[in-house]
Protein backbone atom coordinates (compact mmCIF):
# COMPACT_ATOMS: atom_id res chain seq x y z
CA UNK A 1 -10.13 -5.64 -15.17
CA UNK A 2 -12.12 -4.01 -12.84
CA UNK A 3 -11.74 -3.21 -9.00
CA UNK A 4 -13.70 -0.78 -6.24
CA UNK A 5 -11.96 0.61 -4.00
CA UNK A 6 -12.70 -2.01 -1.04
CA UNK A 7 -10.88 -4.68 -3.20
CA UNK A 8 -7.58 -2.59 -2.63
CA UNK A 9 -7.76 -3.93 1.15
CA UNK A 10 -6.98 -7.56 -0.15
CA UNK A 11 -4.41 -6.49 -2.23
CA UNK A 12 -0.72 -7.26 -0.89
CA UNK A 13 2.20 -4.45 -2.17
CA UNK A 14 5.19 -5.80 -3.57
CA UNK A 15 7.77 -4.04 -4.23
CA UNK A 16 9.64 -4.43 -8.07
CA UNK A 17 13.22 -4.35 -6.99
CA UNK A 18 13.70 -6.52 -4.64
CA UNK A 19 10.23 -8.54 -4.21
CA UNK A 20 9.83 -7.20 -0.79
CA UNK A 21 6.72 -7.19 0.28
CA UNK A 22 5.49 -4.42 2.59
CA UNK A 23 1.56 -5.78 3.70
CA UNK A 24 -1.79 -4.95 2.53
CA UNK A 25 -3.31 -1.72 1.85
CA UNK A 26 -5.05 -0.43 4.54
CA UNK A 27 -6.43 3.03 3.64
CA UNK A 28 -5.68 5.70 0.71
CA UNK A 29 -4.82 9.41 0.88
CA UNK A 30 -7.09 11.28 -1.14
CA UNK A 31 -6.87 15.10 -2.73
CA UNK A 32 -10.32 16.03 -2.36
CA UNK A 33 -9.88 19.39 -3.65
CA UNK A 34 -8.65 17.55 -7.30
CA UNK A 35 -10.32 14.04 -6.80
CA UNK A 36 -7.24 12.37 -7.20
CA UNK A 37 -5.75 9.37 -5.02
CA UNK A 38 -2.24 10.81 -3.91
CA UNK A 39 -0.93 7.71 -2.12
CA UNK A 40 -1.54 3.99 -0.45
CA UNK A 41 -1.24 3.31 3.24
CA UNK A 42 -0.08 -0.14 4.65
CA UNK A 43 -0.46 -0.29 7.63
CA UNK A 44 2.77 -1.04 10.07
CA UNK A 45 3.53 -4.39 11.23
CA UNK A 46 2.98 -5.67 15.20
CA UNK A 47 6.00 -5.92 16.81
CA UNK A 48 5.74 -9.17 19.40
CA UNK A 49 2.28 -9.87 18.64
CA UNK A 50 0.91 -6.27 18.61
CA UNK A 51 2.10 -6.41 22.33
CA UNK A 52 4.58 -3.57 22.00
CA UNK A 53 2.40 -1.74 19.35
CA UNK A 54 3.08 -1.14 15.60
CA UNK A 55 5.99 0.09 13.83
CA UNK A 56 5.00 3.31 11.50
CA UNK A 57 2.76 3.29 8.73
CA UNK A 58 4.05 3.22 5.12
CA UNK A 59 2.77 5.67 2.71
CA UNK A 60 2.95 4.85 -0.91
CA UNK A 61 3.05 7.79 -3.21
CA UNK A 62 0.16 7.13 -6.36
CA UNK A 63 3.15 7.65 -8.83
CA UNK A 64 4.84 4.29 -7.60
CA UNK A 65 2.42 2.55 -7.88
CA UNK A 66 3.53 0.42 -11.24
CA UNK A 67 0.85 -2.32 -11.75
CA UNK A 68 -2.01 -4.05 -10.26
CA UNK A 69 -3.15 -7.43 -10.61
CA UNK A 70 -5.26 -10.34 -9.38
CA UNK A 71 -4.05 -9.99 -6.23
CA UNK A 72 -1.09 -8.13 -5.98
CA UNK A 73 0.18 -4.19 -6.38
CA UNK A 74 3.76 -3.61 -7.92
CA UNK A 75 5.68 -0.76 -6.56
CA UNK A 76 8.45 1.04 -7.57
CA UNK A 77 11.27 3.09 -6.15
CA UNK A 78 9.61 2.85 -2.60
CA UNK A 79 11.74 4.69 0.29
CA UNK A 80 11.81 2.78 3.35
């Protein structure tokens, strides 16, 4: 299967455990001195309607990252 990197945004990450899921991906951390993607961002969820702002993004380290599919990304052993 192949993706680009602008098909990550319409990915949703779920987490293994528990099925939780946390959003979609909304930007990646990249190492630019090895070329290697070191983690996800999802972006954090309104609070009342994005009236009171956002709670905190969530960074997903690379090595959690367990699976991707159609149109989902399993996680594993995310920290809150």
């Amino acid at each position: 299967m192949e993706s680009r990197i602008a098909q990550l945004r319409y990915k949703e990450v779920v987490s293994m455990e528990d099925g939780s899921r946390f959003g979609y991906v909304g930007d990646l951390e990249i190492d630019l001195e090895r070329g290697q993607v070191t983690a996800l961002v999802v972006p954090g969820r309104r609070r009342l309607f994005g009236l009171l702002g956002r709670e905190k993004d969530r960074r997903i380290p690379w090595d959690s990252v367990q699976r991707f599919g159609e149109d989902i990304i399993l996680v594993r052993d995310v920290m809150p």
